[in-house]
N, C-alpha and C. Protein backbone atom coordinates (compact mmCIF):
# COMPACT_ATOMS: atom_id res chain seq x y z
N UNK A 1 101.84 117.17 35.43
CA UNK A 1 102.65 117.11 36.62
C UNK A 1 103.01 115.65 36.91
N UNK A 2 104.16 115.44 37.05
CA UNK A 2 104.80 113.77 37.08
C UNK A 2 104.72 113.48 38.82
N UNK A 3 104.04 112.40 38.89
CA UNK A 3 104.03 111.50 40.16
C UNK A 3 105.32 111.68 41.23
N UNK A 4 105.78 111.96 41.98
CA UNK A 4 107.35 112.18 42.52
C UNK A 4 107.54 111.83 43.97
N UNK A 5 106.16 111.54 44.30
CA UNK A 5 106.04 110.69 45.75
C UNK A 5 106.77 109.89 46.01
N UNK A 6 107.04 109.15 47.48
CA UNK A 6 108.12 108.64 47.72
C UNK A 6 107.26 107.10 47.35
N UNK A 7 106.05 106.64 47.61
CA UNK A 7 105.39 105.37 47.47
C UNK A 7 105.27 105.17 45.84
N UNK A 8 105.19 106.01 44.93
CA UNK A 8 105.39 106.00 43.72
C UNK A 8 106.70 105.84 43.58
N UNK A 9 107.46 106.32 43.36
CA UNK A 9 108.53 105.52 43.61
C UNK A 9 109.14 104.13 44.10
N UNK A 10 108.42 104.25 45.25
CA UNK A 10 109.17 102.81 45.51
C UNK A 10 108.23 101.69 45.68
N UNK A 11 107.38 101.77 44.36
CA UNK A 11 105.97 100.68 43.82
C UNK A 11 106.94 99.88 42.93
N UNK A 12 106.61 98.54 43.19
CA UNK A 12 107.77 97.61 42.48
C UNK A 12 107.93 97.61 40.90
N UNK A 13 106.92 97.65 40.67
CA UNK A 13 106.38 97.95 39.57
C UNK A 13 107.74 98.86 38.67
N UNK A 14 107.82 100.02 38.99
CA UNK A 14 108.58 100.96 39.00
C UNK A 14 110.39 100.73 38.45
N UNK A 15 109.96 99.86 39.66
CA UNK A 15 111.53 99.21 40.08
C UNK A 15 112.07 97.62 39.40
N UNK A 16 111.46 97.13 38.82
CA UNK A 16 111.84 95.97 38.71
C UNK A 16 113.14 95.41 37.82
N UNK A 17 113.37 96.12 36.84
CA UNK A 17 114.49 96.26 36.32
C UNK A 17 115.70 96.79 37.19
N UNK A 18 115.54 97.30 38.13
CA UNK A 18 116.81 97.28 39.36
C UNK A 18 117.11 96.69 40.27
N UNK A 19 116.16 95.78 40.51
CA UNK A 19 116.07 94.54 41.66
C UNK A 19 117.16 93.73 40.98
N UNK A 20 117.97 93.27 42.31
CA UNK A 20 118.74 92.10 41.39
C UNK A 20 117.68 90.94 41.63
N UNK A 21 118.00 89.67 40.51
CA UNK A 21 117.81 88.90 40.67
C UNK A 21 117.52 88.08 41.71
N UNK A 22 118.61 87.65 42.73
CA UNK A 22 118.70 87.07 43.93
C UNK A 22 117.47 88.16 44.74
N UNK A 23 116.96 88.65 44.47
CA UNK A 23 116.15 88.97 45.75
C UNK A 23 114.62 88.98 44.98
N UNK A 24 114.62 89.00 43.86
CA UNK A 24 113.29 88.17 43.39
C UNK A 24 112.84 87.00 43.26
N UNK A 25 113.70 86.32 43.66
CA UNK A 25 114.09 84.63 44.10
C UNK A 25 113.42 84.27 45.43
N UNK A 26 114.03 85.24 46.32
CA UNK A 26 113.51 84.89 48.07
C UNK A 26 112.36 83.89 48.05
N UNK A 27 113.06 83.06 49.08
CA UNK A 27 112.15 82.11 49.14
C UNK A 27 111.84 81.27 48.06
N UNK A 28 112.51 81.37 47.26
CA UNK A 28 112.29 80.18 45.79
C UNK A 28 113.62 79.20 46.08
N UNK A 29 113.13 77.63 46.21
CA UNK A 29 114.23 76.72 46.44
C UNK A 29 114.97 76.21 44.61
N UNK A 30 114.70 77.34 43.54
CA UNK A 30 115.57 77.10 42.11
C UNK A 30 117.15 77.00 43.01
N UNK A 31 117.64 75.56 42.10
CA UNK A 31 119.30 76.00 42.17
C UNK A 31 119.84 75.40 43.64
N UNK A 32 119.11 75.27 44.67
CA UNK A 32 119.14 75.17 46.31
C UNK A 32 119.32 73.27 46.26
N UNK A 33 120.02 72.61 46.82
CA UNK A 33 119.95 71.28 47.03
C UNK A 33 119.97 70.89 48.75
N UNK A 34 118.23 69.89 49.00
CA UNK A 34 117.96 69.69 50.18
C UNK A 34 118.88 68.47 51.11
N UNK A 35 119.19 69.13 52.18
CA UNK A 35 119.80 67.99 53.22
C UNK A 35 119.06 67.66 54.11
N UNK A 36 118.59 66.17 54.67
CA UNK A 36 117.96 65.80 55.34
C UNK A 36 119.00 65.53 56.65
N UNK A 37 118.07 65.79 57.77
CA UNK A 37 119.09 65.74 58.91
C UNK A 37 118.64 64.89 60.00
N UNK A 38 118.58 65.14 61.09
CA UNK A 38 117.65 64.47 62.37
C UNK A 38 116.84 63.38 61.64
N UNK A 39 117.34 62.14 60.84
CA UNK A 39 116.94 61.40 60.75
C UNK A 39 114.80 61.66 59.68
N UNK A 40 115.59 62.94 59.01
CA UNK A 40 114.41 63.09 58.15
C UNK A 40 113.40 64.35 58.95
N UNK A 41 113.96 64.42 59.92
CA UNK A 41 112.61 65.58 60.72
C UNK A 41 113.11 67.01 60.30
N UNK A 42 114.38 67.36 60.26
CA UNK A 42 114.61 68.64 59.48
C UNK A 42 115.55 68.59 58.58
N UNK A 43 114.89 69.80 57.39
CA UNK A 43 115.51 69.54 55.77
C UNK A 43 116.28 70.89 55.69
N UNK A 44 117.56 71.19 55.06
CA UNK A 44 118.28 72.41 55.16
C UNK A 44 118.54 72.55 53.30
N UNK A 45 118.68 73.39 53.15
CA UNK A 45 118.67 73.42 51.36
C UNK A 45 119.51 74.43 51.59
N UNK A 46 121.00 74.36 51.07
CA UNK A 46 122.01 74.61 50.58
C UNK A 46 122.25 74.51 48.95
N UNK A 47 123.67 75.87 48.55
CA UNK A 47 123.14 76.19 47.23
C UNK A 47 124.53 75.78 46.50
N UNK A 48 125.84 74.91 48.06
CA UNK A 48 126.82 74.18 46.92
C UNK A 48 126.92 73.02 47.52
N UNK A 49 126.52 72.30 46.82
CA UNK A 49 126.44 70.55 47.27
C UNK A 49 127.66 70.22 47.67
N UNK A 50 128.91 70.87 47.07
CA UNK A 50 130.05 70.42 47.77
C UNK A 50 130.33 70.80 49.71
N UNK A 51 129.38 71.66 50.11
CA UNK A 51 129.70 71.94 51.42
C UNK A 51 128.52 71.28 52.41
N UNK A 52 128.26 69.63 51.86
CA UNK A 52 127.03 68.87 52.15
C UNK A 52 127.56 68.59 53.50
N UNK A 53 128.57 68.11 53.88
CA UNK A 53 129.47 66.75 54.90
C UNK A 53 129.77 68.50 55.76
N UNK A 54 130.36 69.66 55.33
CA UNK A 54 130.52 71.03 56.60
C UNK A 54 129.12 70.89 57.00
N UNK A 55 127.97 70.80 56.37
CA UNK A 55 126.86 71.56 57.05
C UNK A 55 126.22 70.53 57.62
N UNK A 56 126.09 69.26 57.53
CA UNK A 56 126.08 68.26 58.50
C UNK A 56 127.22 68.32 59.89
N UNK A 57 128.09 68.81 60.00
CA UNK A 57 128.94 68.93 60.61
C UNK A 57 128.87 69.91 61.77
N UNK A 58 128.53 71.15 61.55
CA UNK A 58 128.29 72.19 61.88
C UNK A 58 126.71 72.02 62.74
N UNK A 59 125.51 71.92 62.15
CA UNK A 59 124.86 70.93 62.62
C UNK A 59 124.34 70.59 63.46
N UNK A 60 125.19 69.15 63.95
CA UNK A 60 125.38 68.36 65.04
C UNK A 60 126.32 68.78 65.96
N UNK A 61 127.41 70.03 65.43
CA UNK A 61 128.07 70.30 67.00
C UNK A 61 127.21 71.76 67.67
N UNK A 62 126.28 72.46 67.04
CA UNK A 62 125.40 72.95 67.52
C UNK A 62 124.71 72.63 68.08
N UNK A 63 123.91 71.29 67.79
CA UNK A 63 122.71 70.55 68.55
C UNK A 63 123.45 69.89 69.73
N UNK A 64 124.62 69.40 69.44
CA UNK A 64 125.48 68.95 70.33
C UNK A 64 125.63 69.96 71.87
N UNK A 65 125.64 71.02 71.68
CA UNK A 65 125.82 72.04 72.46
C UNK A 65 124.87 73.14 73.25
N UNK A 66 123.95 72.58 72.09
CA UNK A 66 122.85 73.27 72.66
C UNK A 66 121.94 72.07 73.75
N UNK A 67 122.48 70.82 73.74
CA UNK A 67 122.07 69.86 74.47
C UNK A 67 122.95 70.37 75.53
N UNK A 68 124.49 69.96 76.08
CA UNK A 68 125.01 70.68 76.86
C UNK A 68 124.70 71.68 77.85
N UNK A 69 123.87 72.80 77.48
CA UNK A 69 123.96 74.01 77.47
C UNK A 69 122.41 73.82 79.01
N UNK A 70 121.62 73.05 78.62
CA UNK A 70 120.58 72.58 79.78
C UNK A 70 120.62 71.39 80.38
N UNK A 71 121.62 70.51 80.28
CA UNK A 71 121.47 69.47 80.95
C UNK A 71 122.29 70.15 82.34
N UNK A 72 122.35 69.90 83.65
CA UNK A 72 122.53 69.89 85.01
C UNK A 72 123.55 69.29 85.16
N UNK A 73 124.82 70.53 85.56
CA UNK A 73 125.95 70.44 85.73
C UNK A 73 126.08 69.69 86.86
N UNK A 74 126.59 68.67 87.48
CA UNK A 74 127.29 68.11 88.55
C UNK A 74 127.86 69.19 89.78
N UNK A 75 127.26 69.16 91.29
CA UNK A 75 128.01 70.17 92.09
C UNK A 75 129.49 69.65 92.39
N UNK A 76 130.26 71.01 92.29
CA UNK A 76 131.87 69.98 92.99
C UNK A 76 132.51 70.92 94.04
């Protein structure tokens, strides 16, 4: 009588030849190139070096905004 459970089945084991690639990776920085930001306190690892100068960009008008966002509006 063959195993036909649903946890037999979906034991990786099982499966590994159908996993793509990219998700046996997770969490592996292969291929990923790190950007240092805030002056070295946070590192972002991106996977096309050409979109280095957008994601610095992007960034700082977030942090930019999220500063904004609690500082104390002026009454008028």
């Amino acid at each position: 009588m063959k195993k036909t459970t649903l946890e037999y089945r979906m034991m990786q084991e099982h499966n590994r030849h159908k996993v793509p690639d990219s998700k046996l990776l997770s969490g592996s920085l292969i291929g990923l190139y790190p950007i240092t930001l805030d002056g070295g306190r946070t590192t972002i690892f991106i996977d096309d070096k050409s979109k280095e100068q957008e994601t610095r960009d992007r960034y700082q008008q977030r942090k930019d905004n999220k500063l904004n966002y609690f500082v104390k509006k002026p009454k008028t």
